[in-house]
Each structure stands twice: as structure tokens, then as C-alpha cells.
Protein backbone atom coordinates (compact mmCIF):
# COMPACT_ATOMS: atom_id res chain seq x y z
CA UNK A 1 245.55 146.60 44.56
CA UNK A 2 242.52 148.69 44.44
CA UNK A 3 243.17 149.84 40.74
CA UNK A 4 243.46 145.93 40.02
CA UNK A 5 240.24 145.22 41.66
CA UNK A 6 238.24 147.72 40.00
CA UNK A 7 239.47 146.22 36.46
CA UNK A 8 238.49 142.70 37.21
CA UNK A 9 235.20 143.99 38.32
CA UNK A 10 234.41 144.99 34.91
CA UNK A 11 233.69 142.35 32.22
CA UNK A 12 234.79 142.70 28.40
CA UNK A 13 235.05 146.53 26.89
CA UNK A 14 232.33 148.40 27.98
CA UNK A 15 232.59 150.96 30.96
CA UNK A 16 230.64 153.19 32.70
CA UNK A 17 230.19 157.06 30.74
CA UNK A 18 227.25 159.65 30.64
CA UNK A 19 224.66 159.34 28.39
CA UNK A 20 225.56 160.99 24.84
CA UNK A 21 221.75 162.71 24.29
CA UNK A 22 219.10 163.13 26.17
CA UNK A 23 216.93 159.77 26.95
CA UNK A 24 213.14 159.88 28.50
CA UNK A 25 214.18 157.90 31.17
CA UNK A 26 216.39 160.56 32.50
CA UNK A 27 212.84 163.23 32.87
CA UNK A 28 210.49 161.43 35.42
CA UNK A 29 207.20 161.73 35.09
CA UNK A 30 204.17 160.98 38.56
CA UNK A 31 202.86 158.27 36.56
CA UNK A 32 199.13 157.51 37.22
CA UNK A 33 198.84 159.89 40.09
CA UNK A 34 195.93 162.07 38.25
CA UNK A 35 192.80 160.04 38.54
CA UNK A 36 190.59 161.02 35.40
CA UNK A 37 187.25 161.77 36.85
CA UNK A 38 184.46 158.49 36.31
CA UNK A 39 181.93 157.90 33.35
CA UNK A 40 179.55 155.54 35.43
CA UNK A 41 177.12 157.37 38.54
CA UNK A 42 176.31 160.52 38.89
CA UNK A 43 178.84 161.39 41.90
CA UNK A 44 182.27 163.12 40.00
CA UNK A 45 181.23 162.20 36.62
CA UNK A 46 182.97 163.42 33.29
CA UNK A 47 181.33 166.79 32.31
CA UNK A 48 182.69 166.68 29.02
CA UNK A 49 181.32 162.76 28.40
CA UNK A 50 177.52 162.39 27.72
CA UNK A 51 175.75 161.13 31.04
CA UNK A 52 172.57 158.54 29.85
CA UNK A 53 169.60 159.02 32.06
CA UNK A 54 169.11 157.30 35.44
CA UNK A 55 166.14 155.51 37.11
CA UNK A 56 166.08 155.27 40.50
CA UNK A 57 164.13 152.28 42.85
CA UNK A 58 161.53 154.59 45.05
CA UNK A 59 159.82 153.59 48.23
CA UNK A 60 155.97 152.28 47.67
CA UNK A 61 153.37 155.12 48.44
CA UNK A 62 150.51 154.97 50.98
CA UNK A 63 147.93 154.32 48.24
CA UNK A 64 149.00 150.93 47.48
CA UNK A 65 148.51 150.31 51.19
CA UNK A 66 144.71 150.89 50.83
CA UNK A 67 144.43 148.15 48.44
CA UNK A 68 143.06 145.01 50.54
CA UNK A 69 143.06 142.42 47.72
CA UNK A 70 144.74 139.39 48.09
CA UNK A 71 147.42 140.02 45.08
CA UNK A 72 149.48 136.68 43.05
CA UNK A 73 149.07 134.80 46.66
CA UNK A 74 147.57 131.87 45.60
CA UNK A 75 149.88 129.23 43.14
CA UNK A 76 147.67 127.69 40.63
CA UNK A 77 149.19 124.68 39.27
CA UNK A 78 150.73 124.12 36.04
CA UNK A 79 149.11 121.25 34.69
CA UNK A 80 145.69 123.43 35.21
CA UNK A 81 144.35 124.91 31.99
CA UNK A 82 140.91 127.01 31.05
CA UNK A 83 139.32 123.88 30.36
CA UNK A 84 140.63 121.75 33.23
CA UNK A 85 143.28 119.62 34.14
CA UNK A 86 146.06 118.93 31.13
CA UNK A 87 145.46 114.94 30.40
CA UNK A 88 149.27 114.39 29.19
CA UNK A 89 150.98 111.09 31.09
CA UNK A 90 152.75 111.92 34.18
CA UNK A 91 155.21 109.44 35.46
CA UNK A 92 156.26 109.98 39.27
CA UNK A 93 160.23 108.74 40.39
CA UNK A 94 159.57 106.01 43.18
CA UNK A 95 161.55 103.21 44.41
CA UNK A 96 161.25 99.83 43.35
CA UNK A 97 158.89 97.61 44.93
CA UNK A 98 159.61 94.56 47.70
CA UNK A 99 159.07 91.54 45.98
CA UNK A 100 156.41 90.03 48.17
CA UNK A 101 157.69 87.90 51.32
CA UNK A 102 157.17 83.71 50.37
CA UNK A 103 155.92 81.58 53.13
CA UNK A 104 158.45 79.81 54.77
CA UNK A 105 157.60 76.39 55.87
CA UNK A 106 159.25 75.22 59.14
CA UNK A 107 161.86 72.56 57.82
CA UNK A 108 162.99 69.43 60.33
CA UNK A 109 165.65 71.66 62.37
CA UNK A 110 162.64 73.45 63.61
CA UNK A 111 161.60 70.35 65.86
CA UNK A 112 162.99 69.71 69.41
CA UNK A 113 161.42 66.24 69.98
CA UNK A 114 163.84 65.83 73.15
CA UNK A 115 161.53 68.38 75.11
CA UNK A 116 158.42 67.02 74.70
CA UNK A 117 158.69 64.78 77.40
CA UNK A 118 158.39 67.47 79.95
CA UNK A 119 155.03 68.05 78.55
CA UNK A 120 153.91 63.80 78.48
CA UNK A 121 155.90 62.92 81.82
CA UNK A 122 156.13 64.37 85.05
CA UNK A 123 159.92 66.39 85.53
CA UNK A 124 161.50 67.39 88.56
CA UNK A 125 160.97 71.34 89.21
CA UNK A 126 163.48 73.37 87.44
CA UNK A 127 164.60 77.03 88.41
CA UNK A 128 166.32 79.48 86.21
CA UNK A 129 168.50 82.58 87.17
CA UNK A 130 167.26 85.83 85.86
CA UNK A 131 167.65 89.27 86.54
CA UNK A 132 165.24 90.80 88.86
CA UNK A 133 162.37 92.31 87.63
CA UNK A 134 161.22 95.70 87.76
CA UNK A 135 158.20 95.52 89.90
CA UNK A 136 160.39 94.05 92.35
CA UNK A 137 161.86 97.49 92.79
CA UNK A 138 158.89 99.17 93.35
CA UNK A 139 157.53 97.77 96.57
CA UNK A 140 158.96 99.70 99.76
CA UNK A 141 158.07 95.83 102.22
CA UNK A 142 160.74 96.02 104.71
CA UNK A 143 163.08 92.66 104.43
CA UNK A 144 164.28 90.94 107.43
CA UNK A 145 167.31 93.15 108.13
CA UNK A 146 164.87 96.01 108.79
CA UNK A 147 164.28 94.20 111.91
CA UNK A 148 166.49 93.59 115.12
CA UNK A 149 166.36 91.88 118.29
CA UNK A 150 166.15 93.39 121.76
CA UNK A 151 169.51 93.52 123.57
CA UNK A 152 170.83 90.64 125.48
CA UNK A 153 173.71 92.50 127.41
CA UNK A 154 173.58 95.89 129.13
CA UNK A 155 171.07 97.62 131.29
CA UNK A 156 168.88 98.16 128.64
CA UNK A 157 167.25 94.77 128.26
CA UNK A 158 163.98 93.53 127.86
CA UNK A 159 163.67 90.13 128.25
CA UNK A 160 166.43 89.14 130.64
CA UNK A 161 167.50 90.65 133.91
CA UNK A 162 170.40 93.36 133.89
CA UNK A 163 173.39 93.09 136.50
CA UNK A 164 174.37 96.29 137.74
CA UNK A 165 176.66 97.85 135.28
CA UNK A 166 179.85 100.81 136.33
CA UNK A 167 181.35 103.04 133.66
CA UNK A 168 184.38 104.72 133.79
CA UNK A 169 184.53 108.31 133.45
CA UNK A 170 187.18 110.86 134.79
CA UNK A 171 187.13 113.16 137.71
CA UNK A 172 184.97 115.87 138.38
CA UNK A 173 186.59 119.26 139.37
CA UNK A 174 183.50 119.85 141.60
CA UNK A 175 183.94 118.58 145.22
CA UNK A 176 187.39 116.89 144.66
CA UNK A 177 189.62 117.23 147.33
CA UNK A 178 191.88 119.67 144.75
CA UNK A 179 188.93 122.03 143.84
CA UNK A 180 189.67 125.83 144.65
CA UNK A 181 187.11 127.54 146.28
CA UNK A 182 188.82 130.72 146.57
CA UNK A 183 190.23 131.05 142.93
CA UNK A 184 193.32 131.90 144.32
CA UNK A 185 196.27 132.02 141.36
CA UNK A 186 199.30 129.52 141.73
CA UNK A 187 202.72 130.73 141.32
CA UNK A 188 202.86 129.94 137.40
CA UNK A 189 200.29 133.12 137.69
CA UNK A 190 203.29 135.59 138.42
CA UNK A 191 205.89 136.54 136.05
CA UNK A 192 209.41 137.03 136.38
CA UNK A 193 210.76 139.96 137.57
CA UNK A 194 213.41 141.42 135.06
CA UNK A 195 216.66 141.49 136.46
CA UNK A 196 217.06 145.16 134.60
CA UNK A 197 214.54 146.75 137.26
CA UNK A 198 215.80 146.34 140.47
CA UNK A 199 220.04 146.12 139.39
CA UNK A 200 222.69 147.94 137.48
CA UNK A 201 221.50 147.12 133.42
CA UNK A 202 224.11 145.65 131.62
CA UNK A 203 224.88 147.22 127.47
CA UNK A 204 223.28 145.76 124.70
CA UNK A 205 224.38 145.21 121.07
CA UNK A 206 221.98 145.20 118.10
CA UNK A 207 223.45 143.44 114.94
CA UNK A 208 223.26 145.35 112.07
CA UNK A 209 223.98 145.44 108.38
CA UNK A 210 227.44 146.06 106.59
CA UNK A 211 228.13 149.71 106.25
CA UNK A 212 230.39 150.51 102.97
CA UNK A 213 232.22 153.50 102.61
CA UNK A 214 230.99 155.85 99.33
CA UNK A 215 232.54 155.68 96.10
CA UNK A 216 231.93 155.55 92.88
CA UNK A 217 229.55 152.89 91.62
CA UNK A 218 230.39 153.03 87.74
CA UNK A 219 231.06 150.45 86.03
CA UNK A 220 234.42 150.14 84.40
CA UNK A 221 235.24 147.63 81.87
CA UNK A 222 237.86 144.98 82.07
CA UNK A 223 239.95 143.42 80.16
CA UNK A 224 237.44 141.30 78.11
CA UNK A 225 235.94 143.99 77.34
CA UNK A 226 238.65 145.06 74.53
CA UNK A 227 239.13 143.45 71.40
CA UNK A 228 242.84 144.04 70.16
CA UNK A 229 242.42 142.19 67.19
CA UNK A 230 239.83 144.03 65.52
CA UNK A 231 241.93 147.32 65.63
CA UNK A 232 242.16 149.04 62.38
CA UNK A 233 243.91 152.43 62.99
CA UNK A 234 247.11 151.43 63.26
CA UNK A 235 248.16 148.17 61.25
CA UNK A 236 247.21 147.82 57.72
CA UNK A 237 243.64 146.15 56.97
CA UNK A 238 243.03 142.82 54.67
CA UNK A 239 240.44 144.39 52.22
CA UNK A 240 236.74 143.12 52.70
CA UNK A 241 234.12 142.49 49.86
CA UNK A 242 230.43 142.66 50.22
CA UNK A 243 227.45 141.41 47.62
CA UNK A 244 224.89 144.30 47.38
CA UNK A 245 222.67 144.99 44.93
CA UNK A 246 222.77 146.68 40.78
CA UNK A 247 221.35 150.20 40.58
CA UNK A 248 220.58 152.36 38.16
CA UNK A 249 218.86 155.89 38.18
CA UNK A 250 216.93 154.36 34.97
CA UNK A 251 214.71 151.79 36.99
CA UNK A 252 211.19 153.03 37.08
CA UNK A 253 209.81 152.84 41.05
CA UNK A 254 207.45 150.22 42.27
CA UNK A 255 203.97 151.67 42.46
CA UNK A 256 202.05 149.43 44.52
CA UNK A 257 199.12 151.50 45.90
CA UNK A 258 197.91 152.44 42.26
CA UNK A 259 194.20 151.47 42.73
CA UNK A 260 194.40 153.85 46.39
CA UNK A 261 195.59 156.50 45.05
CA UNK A 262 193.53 156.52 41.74
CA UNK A 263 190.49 156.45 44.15
């Protein structure tokens, strides 16, 4: 079965068989793992490449400091020449003008002749609801529920005569007929004598916790544990197939860090 696997697995008359000659493919070389040394700067350039001269930025010196003129500080206009200011047309991008408003003549609408007679006749007064104005606010006059009348009922009345009032309050401790003088303490003062003191004390029993005897505590696997059917050793096994992958020793590796390790 396997030696009729193997030929289907193989399609038309080629077959696998070393190389005849040598090939370059067989001879690896490290690729670009030798960085060749830089032709720009002056840090690990080429010594055997001509290196142009450099020109670096400096700092300013102190003399230049001493200098108190005002340097290009002022911006002199364009349009300002030797002999004055240029005279060429310059047009200016504005926005169009408002045509000019047209007076508007009050038209017949405009008219309420139905409330003119309020002005020729004499009208009953008329009162409108509005909101309350602000200066309203503002003044701190008490209104009339700032006010309230003397009492009518009680003993605390003014303008009428008070009957003689009782309240009703509970009793005082002091000079009752159940007041203790002496402090003496009652008989919930005393507690109970235990029985245990004074007689024979009978045995007590605490409950406690399960005791187990030792053994071992490993833990042994049952019978779902096993898996009968997946034994191989000792019955035949249906071959399996798997997809993988085509390789060859002739594939040239991935370089992926080639800009790292040229650095």
C-alpha cells in the first residue's frame, strides 16, 4: 500500500535524483551581510573614494554682539522707489456694494382705523397681563404675609384674657412616692448563681469536625479517563495523510532585517 502511495504521489516521469554537476545554488553565500563603508559624512567614510571638502554652520562670535545698529528691521514697501511712490494702477479685491435701501411708503394695511376711537372717545380702563418687571425684584418692602396677628388662644395673649391653661407632662422621679433614697439595687441587680459551683458538675461535649483516617490523597484516574479506541500498538492502523509544505535546499532564505544589519 505504501509502495502504491508513493507512485501516485509522483506526477508524469520525472523523479527525485542528485544533481549531475555542481550548481551555485548548492555553495551559500552571507549575502549582504558586509556593509561597504559610506561615501557621504565624514564619520566611516571610504578611504579609497575622494572625500569633497566640508563647511560647517559655526556659532556667531562676541563681536557681532557689539554691533548696536538696528540691522534689515524695518520693511520698506514694494511699491516705494528712489524717486517715490511707483504710480502704476492698483486695484484692491472688495465685496460688492449694497444697492442703496428705497423708501418704503406705508401702503393701506399699515392703517388700523378701528383704534382710533380710543383716542376720540372715552373707553373703559383696560389692563393687560405682563410679566413682572425687574425693578419689582429689587425692593426688599415687606408684603402683608410678613405680618401676623397676636394670638387669640393660649396664655400668651394680648388683647383678650387667658383662662388658666394645664399641660400634660409625665412624672417626675423626684419626690414620687417610688423614688429611692437609698439607691439600694433590686433583685434584677444579682445574678444567678451557677448551678456548677455549689453541686456535683455534670460532663460536657464540644462538637467538633470530622476526623478522617490518613491515606493517600492521589488522584487516580477512572475509567473516562482511557480512550480504547485510539490504541495503536496492537491492531493495525488506517493510514493518515497530512498537507505540509514543498521544500527544497535550493530556496534562498528570507532576509528581512537587511537595512539593520547593513547599518
Amino acid at each position: 500500500m505504501r509502495a502504491m502511495s508513493s507512485a501516485e504521489a509522483w506526477v508524469g516521469s520525472w523523479r527525485p535524483h542528485k544533481p549531475r554537476g555542481p550548481i551555485a545554488a548548492l555553495y551559500g553565500s552571507p549575502g549582504p551581510k558586509y556593509a561597504l563603508p559610506g561615501l557621504t559624512g565624514i564619520s566611516k567614510h571610504d578611504p579609497t573614494k575622494y572625500k569633497a571638502p566640508m563647511f560647517s554652520f559655526g556659532i556667531r562670535h562676541n563681536q557681532a554682539n557689539s554691533n548696536c545698529s538696528p540691522g534689515p528691521r524695518y520693511l520698506i514697501p514694494s511699491n516705494i522707489t528712489r524717486g517715490g511712490r511707483d504710480g502704476t494702477p492698483a486695484f484692491s479685491l472688495h465685496s460688492r456694494p449694497k444697492d442703496p435701501a428705497l423708501f418704503q411708503a406705508p401702503g393701506p394695511g399699515k392703517y388700523s382705523p378701528e383704534k382710533s376711537g380710543n383716542v376720540i372717545f372715552r373707553a373703559a380702563p383696560a389692563y393687560s397681563l405682563a410679566g413682572r418687571s425687574k425693578e419689582i425684584s429689587n425692593s426688599q418692602t415687606p408684603g402683608p404675609a410678613s405680618y401676623s396677628l397676636p394670638p387669640v388662644l393660649g396664655p400668651k395673649t394680648v388683647a383678650t384674657a387667658a383662662a388658666p391653661t394645664y399641660s400634660l407632662c409625665g412624672r417626675s422621679k423626684n419626690g414620687s412616692f417610688h423614688e429611692d433614697l437609698k439607691k439600694t439595687p433590686g433583685p434584677a441587680a444579682y445574678k444567678v448563681v451557677d448551678p456548677c459551683t455549689y453541686s456535683q458538675k455534670p460532663p460536657q461535649y464540644s462538637m467538633t469536625g470530622r476526623n478522617f483516617t490518613p491515606g493517600e490523597t492521589t488522584k487516580k484516574p477512572g475509567p473516562g479517563a482511557h480512550y480504547p479506541e485510539q490504541v495503536t500498538f496492537t491492531r493495525p492502523k488506517a493510514p493518515s495523510f497530512s498537507f505540509g509544505l514543498r521544500h527544497s535546499e535550493f530556496i534562498s532564505p528570507l532576509i528581512v532585517d537587511v537595512h539593520e544589519k547593513c547599518d
